[in-house]
Protein backbone atom coordinates (compact mmCIF):
# COMPACT_ATOMS: atom_id res chain seq x y z
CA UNK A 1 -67.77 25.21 -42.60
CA UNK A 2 -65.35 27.24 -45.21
CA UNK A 3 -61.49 26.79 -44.27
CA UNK A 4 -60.07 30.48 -43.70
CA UNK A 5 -57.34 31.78 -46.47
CA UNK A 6 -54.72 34.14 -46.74
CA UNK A 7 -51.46 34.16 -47.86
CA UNK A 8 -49.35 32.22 -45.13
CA UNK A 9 -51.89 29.72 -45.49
CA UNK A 10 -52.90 27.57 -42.33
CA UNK A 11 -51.41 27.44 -38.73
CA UNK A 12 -49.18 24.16 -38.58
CA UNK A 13 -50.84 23.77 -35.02
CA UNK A 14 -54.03 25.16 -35.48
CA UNK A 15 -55.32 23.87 -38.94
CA UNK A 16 -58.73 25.66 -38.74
CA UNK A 17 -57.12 29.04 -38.15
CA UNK A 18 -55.47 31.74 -40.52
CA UNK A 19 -51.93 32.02 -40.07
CA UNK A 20 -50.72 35.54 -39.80
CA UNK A 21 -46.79 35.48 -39.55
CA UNK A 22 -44.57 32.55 -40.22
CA UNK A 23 -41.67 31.90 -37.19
CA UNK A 24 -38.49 33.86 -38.31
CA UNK A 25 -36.29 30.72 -37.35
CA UNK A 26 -38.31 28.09 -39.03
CA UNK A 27 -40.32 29.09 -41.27
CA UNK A 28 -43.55 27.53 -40.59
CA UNK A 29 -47.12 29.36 -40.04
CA UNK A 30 -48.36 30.17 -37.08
CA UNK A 31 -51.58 31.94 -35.99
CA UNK A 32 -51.67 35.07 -33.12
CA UNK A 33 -51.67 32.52 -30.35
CA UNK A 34 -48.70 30.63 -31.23
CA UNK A 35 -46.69 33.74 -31.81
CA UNK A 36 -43.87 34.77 -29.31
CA UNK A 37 -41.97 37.44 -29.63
CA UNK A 38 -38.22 37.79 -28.81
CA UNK A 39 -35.90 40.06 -29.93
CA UNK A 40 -37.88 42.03 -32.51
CA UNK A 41 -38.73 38.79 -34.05
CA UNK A 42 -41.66 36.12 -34.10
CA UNK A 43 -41.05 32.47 -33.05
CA UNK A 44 -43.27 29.48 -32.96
CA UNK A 45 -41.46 28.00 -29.81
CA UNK A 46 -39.10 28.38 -27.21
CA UNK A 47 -36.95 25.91 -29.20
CA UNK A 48 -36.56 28.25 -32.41
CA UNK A 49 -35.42 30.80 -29.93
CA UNK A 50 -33.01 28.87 -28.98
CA UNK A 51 -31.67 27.11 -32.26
CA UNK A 52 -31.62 30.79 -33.73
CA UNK A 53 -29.58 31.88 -31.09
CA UNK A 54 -26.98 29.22 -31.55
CA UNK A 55 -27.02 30.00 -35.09
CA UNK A 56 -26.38 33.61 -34.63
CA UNK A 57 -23.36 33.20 -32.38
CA UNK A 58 -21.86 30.79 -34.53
CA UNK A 59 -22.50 32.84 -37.79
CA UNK A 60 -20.60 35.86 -35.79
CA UNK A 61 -17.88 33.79 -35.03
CA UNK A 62 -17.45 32.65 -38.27
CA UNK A 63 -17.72 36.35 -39.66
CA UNK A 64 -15.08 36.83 -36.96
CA UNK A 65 -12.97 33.96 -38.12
CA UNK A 66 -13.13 35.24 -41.85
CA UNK A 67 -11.97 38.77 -41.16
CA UNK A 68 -10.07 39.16 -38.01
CA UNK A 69 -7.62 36.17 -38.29
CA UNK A 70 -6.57 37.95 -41.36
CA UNK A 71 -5.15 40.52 -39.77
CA UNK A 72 -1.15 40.84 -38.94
CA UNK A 73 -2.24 41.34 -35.20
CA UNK A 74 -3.44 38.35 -34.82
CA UNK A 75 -0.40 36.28 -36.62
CA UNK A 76 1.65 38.48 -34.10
CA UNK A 77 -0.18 37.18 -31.08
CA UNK A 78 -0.26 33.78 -32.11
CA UNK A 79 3.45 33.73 -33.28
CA UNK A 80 4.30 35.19 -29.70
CA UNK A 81 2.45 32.77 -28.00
CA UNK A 82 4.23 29.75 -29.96
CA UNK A 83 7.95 30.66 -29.36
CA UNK A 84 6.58 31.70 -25.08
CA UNK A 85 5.04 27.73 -25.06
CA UNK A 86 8.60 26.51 -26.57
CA UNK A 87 10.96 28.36 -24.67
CA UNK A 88 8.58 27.37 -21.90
CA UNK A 89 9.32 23.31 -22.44
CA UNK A 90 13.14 23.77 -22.83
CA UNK A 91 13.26 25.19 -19.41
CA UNK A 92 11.35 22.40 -18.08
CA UNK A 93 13.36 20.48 -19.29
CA UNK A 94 16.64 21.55 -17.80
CA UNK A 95 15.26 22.47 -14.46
CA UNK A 96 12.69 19.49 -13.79
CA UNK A 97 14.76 18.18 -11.06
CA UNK A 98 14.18 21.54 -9.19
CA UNK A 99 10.23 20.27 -9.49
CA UNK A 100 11.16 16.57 -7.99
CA UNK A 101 13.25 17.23 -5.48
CA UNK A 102 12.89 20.80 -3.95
CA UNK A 103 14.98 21.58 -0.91
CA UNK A 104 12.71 23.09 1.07
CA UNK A 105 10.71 20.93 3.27
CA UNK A 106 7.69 22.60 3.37
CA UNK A 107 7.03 22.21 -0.47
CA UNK A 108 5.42 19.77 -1.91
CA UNK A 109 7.29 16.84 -3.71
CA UNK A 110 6.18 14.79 -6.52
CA UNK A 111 7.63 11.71 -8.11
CA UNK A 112 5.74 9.15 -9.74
CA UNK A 113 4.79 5.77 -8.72
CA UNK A 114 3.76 2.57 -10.23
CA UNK A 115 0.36 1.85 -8.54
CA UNK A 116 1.95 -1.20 -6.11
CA UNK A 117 4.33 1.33 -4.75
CA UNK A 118 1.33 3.52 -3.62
CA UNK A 119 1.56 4.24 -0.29
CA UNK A 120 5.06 3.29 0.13
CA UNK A 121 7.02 6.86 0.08
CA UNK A 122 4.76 9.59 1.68
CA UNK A 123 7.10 11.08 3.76
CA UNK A 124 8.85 14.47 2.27
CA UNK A 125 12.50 15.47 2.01
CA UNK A 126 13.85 16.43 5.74
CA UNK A 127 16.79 18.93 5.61
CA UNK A 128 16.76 19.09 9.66
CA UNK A 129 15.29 16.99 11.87
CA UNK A 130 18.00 14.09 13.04
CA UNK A 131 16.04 10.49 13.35
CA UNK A 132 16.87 7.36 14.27
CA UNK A 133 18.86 6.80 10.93
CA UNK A 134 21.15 9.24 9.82
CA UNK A 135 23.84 9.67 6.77
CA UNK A 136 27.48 9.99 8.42
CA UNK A 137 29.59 10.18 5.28
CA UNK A 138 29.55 12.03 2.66
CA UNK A 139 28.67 14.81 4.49
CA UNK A 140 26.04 17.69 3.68
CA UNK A 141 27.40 19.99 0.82
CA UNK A 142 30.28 17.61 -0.48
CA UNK A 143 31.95 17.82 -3.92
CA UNK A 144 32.54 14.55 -5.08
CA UNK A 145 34.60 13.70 -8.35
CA UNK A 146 33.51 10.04 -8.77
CA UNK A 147 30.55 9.06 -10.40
CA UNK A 148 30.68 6.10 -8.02
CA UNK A 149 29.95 6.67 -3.98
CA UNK A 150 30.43 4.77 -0.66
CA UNK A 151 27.32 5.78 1.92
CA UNK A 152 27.42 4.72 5.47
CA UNK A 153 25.79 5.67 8.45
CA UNK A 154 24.14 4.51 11.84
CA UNK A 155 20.54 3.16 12.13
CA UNK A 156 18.62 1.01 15.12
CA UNK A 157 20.24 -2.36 15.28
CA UNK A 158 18.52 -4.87 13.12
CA UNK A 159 16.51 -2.30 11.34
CA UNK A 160 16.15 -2.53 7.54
CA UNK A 161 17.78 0.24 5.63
CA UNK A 162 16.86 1.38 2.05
CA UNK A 163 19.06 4.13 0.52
CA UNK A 164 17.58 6.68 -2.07
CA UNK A 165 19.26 8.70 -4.36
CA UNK A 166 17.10 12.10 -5.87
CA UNK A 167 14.08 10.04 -4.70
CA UNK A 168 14.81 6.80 -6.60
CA UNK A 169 15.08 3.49 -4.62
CA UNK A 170 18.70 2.32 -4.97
CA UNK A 171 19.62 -0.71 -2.26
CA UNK A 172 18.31 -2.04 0.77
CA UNK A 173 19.88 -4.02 4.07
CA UNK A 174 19.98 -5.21 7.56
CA UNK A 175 21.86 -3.23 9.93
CA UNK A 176 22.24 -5.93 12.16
CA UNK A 177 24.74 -4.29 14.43
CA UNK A 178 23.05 -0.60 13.58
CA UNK A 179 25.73 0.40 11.51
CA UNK A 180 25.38 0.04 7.40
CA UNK A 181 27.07 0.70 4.03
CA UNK A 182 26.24 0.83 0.87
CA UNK A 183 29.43 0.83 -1.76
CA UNK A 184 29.26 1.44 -5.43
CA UNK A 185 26.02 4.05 -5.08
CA UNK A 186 25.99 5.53 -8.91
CA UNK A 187 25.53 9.36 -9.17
CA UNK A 188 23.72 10.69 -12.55
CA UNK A 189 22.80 14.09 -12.13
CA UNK A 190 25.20 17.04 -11.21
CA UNK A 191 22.71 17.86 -8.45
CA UNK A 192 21.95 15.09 -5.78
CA UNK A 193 20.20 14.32 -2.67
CA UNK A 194 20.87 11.18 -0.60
CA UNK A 195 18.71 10.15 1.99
CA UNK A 196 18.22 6.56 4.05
CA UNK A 197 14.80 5.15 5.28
CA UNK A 198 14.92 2.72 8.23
CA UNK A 199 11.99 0.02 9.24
CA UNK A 200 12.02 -0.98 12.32
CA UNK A 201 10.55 -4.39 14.26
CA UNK A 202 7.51 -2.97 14.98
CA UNK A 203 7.17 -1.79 11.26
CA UNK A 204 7.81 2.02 12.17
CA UNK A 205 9.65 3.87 9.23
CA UNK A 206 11.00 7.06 9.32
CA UNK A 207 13.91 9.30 6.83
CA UNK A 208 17.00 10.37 7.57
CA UNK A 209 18.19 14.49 7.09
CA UNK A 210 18.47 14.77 3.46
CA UNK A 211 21.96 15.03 2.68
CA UNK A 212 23.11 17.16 -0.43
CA UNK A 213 26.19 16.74 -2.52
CA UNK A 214 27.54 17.97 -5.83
CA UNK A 215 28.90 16.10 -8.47
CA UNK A 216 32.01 17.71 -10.66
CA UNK A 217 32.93 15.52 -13.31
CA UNK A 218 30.66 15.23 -16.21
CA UNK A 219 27.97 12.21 -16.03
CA UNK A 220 28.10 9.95 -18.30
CA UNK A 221 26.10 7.14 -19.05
CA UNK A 222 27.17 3.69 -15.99
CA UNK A 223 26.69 -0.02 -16.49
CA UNK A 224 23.74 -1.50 -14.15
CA UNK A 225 24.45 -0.20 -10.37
CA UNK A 226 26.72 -2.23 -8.56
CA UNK A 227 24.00 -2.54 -6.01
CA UNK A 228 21.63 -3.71 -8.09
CA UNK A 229 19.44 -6.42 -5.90
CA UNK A 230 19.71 -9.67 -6.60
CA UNK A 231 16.61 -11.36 -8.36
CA UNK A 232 13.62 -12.98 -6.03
CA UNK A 233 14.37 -16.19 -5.08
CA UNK A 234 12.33 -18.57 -7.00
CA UNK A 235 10.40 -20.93 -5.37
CA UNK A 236 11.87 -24.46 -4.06
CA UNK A 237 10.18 -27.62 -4.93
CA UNK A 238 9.16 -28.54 -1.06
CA UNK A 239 8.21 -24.38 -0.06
CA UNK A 240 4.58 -25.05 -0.83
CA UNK A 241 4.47 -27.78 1.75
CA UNK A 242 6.97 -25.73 3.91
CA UNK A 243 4.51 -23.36 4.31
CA UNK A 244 0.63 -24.01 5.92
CA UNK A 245 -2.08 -21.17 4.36
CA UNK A 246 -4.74 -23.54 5.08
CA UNK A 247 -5.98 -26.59 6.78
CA UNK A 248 -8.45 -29.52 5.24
CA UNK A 249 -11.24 -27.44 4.19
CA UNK A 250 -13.18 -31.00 4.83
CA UNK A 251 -13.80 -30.09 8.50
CA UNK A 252 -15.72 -27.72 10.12
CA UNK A 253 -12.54 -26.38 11.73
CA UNK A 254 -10.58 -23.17 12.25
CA UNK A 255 -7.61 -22.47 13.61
CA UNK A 256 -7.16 -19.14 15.58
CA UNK A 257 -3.98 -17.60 15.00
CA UNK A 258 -1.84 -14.14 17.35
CA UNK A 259 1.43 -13.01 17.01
CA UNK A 260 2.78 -11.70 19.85
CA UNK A 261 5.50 -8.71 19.14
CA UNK A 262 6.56 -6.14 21.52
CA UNK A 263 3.12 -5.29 23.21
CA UNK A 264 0.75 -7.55 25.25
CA UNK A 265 -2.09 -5.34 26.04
CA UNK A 266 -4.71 -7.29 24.74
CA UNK A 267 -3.33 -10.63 26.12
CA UNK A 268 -5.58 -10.91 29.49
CA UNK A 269 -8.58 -10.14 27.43
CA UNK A 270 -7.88 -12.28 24.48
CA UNK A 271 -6.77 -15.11 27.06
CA UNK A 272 -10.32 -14.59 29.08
CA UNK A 273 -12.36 -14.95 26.48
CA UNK A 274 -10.65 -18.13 24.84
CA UNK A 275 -10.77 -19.76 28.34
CA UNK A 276 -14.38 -19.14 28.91
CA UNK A 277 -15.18 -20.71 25.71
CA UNK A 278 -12.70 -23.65 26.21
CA UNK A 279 -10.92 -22.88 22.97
CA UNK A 280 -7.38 -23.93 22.27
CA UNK A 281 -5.35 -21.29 19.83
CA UNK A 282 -2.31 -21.27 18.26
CA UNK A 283 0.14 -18.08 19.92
CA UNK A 284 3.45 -17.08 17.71
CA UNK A 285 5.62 -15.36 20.53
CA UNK A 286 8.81 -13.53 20.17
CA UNK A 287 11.73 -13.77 22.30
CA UNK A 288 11.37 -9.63 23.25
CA UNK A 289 7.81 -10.92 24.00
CA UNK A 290 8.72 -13.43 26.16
CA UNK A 291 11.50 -11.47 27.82
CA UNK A 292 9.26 -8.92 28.52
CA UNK A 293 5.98 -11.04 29.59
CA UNK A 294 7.36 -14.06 31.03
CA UNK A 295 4.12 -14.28 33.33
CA UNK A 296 2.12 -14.08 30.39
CA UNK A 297 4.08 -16.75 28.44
CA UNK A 298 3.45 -19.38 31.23
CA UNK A 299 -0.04 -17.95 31.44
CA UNK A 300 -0.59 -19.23 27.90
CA UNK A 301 1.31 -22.40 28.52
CA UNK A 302 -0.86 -23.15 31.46
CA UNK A 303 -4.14 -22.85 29.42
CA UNK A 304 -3.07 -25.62 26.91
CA UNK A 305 -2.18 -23.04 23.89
CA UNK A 306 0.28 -24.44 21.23
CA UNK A 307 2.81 -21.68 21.11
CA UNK A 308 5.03 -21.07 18.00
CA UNK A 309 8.31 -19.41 17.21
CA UNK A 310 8.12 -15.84 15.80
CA UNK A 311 11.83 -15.18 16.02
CA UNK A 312 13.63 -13.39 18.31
CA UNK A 313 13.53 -9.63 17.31
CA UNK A 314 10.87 -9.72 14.82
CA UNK A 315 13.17 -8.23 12.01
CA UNK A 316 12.48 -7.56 8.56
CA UNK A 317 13.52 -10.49 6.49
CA UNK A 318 12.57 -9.13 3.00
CA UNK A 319 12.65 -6.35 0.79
CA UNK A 320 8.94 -5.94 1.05
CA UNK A 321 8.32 -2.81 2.69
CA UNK A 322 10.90 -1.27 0.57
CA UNK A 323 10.10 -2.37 -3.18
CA UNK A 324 7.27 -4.83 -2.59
CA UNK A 325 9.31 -7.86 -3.25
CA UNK A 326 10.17 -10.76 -1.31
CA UNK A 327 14.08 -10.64 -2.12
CA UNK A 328 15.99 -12.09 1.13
CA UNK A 329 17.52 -8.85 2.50
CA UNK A 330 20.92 -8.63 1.83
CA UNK A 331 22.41 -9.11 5.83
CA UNK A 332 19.72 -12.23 6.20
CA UNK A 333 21.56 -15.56 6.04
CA UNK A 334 20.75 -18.66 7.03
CA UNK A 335 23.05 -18.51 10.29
CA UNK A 336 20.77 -15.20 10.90
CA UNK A 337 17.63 -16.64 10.34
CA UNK A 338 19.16 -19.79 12.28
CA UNK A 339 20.07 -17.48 15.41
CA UNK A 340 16.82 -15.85 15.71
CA UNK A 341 14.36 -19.04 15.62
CA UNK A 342 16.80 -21.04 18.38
CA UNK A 343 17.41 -17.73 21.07
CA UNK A 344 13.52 -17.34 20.98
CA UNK A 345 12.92 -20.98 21.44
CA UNK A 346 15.83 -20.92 24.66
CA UNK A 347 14.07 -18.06 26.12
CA UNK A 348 10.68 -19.56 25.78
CA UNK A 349 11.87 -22.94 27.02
CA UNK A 350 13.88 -21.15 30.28
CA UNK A 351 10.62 -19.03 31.07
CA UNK A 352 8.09 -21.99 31.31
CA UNK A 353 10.12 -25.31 31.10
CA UNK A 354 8.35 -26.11 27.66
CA UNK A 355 9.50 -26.64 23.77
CA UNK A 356 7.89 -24.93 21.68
CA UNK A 357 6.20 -26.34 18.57
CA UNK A 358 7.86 -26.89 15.19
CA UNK A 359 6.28 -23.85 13.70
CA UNK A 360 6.84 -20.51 12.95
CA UNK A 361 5.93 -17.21 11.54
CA UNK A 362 7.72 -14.87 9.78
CA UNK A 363 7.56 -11.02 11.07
CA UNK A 364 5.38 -8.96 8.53
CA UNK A 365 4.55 -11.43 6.69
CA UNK A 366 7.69 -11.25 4.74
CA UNK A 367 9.29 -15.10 3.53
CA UNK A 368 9.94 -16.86 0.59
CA UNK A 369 11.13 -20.21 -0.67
CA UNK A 370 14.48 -19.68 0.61
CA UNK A 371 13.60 -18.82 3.82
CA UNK A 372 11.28 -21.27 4.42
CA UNK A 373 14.41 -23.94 3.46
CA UNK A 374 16.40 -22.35 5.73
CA UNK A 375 13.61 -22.29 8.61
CA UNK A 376 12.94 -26.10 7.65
CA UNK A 377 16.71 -27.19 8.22
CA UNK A 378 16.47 -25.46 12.01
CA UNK A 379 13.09 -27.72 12.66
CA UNK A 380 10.12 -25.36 11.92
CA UNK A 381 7.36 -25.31 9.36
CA UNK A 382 6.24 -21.91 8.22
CA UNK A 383 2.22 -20.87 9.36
CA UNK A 384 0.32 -18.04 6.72
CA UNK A 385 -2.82 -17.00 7.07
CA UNK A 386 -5.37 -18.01 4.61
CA UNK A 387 -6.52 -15.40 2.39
CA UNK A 388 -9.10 -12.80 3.17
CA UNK A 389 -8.21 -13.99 7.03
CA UNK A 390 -5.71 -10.96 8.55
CA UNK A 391 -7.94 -8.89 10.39
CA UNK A 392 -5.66 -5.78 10.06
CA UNK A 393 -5.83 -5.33 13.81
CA UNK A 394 -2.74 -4.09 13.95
CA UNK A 395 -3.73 -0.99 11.68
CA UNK A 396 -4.50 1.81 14.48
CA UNK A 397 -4.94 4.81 12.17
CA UNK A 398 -8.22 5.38 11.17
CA UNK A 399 -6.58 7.32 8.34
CA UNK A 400 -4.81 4.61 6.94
CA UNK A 401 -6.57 3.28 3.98
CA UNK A 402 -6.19 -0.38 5.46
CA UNK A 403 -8.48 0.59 8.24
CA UNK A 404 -10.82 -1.43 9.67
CA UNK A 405 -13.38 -1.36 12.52
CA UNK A 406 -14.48 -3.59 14.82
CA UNK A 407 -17.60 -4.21 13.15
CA UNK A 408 -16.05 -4.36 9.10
CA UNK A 409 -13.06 -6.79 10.54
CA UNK A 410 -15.79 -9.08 12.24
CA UNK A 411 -18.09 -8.30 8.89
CA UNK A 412 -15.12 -9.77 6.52
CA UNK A 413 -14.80 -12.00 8.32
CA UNK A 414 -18.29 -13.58 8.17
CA UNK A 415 -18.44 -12.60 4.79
CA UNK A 416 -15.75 -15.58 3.96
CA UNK A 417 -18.23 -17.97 5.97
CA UNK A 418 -20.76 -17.13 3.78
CA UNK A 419 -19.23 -16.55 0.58
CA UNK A 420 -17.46 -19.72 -0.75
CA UNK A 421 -18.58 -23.54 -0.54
CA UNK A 422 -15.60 -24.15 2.09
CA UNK A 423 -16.72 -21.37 4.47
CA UNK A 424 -14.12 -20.80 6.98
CA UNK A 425 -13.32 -24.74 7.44
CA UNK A 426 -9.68 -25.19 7.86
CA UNK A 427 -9.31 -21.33 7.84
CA UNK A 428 -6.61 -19.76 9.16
CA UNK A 429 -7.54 -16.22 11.45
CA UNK A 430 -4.60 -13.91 12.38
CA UNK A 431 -5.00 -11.40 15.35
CA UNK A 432 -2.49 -10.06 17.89
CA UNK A 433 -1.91 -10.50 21.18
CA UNK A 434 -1.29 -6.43 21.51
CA UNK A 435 -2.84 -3.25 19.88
CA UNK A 436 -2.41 0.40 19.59
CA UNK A 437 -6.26 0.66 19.14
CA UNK A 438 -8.27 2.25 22.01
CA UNK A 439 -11.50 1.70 23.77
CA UNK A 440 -14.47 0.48 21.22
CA UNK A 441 -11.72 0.47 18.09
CA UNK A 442 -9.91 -2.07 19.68
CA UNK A 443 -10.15 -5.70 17.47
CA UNK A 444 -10.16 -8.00 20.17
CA UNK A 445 -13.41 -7.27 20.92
CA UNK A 446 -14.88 -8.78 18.11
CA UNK A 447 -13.30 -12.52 19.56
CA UNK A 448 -16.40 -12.78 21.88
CA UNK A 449 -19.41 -12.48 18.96
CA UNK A 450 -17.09 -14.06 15.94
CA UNK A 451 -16.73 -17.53 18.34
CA UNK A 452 -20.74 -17.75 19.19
CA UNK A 453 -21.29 -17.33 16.20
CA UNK A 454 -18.94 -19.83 14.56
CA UNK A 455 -20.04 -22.26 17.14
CA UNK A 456 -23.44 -21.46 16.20
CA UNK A 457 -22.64 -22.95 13.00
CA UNK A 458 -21.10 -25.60 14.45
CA UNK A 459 -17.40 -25.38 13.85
CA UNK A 460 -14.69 -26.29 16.13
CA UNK A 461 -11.68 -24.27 17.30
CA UNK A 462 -7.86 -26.15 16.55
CA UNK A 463 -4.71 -25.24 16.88
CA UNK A 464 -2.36 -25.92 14.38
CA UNK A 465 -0.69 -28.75 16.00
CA UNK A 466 -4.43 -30.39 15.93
CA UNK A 467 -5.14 -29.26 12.65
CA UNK A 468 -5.43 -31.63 9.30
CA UNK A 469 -2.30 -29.71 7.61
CA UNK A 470 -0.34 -30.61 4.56
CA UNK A 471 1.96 -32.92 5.91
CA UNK A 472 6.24 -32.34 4.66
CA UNK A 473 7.72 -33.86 2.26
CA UNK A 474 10.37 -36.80 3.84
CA UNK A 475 13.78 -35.49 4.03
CA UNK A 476 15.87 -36.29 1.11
CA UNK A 477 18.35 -38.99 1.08
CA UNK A 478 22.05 -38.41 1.45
């Protein structure tokens, strides 16, 4: 059979038929029934439509760009736009602080954070309400000449206070009798707001009113605050031993582990269901617990729990809930530390005849080699938790990113027993003996399923003072 010809030659898709056009994008031949027509023009494909329509916008623009940037318009607009952008920045510039630390309450405040301070500083500027801390000199609108300020005020006894100064962290302490100070506060903007943060013993935080004050004498550039803090406390040759995270890992053991604060609610419960099991746990009390419970206290006594010290107040002992370090708080000494351990112990020992056991617990968490010294001098040895271990039980807002339910805390949990050689053996739980959780979201009632099925597995329930623990080092010699 004869090929057709004609002048565009051969369809590229059809080779046995006569190609009438050729597509206007790319060129090739293409019979009747690959034609399409768009635009007034022939195409092969839905593709060449498309590539020619890219190149037709881009060829207009680049007419456009030849011609029209050419003209003194344009230079006029850009020129304008330039000189807007820069006056723009130096305004910025000399009224950012209006941007960090607007008056008004109801705005929205920004100041950066380092990603470990996350979470620490959500609360906004307060220009009214009165809380439990409050700023009693200088006082709102004052003109100071001084670069260089004493702050005082009043706060809960024993609370930690943290001053700020235009939203920066300057200096932290203990009110211990609920009155504070901070001397030698350095001012370096003309413009400043002072404000003071208080933590309370059940680890409630809250701002005082913002307090504003002007500065009149020119700033100039200080020497390092005189309240700078003074560097973490290193750690001391004997802390690691001072302090137990985690028994011999040897035996199928664990050691259950609540602090008892300034609520007991979930005692009874927590009590019941170690009893019916015939478990033994380990109970850190507080003297406001036991002053408060004393019926409980012997309760727990009578069942053959160990019972450790967990001070008397539960105060903050660190700077940890202010800056995230474990700095000793300035107001914590060893006579402090000293007084709190031995009036919890008295009470404990008047409400059920009983010493309680050389251990302790620090509130929050917060401790470090200095303060585990100082705890070891009075006669106790410092109990963690091991890691992965804090059920978080005492987290009650389901907001809070450190929320978990009753289900994920008893899921971690198993999660440890099945992810590492060691499982749980010699692991160290923490709970608490009271909760702000209600109903099903309460923790404590996970206790019931995590102990079958531990025993399932065949481990056995210590306390600490039946644990295999690091033992001290010997006292040194004189």
């Amino acid at each position: 059979m004869a090929r057709p010809s004609s002048s565009q030659g051969l369809c590229y898709r059809h080779p046995t038929r006569e190609a009438r056009r050729r597509c206007f994008h790319c060129q090739r031949p293409i019979c009747p029934k690959c034609q399409t027509r768009r635009e007034g023009h022939i195409f092969c494909s839905d593709r060449c439509i498309r590539s020619h329509g890219r190149r037709e916008r881009w060829e207009r623009f680049a007419r456009w760009n030849r011609t029209a940037l050419r003209g003194w318009w344009v230079r006029g607009v850009l020129l304008a736009a330039l000189l807007a952008a820069g006056a723009g920045v130096v305004w910025l510039a000399r009224h950012f602080d209006r941007f960090l630390y607007s008056p008004p309450s109801d705005e929205w405040t920004f100041r950066p954070k380092k990603a470990r301070e996350a979470g620490l500083d959500r609360e906004r500027l307060d220009w009214d309400s009165e809380g439990p801390v409050t700023i009693q000199s200088p006082a709102p609108g004052t003109t100071v000449a001084s670069q260089r300020i004493t702050v005082e005020g009043l706060a809960p006894r024993e609370a930690m206070v943290g001053l700020y100064v235009n939203g920066e962290r300057r200096a932290v302490q203990l009110a211990i009798a609920g009155q504070w100070r901070f001397d030698g506060v350095a001012l370096h903007s003309r413009q400043n707001i002072l404000q003071a943060r208080y933590f309370d013993n059940r680890g409630n935080n809250a701002y005082s009113r913002a307090v504003d004050l002007t500065l009149s004498a020119p700033t100039a550039p200080l020497p390092p605050p005189l309240l700078a803090e003074g560097p973490e406390p290193p750690p001391l040759p004997e802390a690691p031993a001072l302090d137990i995270v985690r028994a011999a890992t040897d035996r199928r053991e664990i050691l259950l582990t609540f602090d008892g604060g300034s609520n007991a609610n979930a005692t009874p419960v927590i009590l019941d269901t170690l009893k019916s099991h015939g478990i033994h746990a380990t109970m850190f009390l507080s003297g406001e617990y036991i002053q408060r419970y004393p019926e409980l206290a012997r309760r727990i006594v009578a069942e053959g729990h160990t019972v450790g010290n967990h001070t008397f107040s539960h105060p903050h002992l660190t700077s940890f809930s202010f800056n995230g370090r474990q700095a000793t708080l300035p107001g914590v000494t060893q006579e402090f530390l000293k007084a709190q351990l031995y009036r919890a112990a008295g009470l404990y020992e008047l409400a059920t005849g009983r010493r309680m056991a050389p251990y302790w617990r620090a509130p929050f968490g917060e401790y470090n080699g200095q303060l585990l010294r100082w705890a070891a001098e009075s006669g106790y040895r410092h109990v963690y938790w091991s890691p992965h271990m804090d059920t978080l039980d005492w987290v009650s807002d389901s907001r809070d990113p450190l929320f978990r339910t009753p289900a994920q805390i008893l899921g971690g949990l198993l999660k440890q027993l099945r992810g590492s050689p060691a499982g749980l053996s010699g692991g160290i739980v923490l709970m608490h003996l009271g909760t702000e959780r209600d109903g099903e979201s309460r923790a404590d009632t996970i206790l019931e399923g995590f102990i079958r099925q531990l025993e399932g597995d065949g481990y056995r329930f210590v306390p600490v003072d039946r644990a295999a623990v690091p033992q001290p080092p010997p006292p040194a010699a004189p």
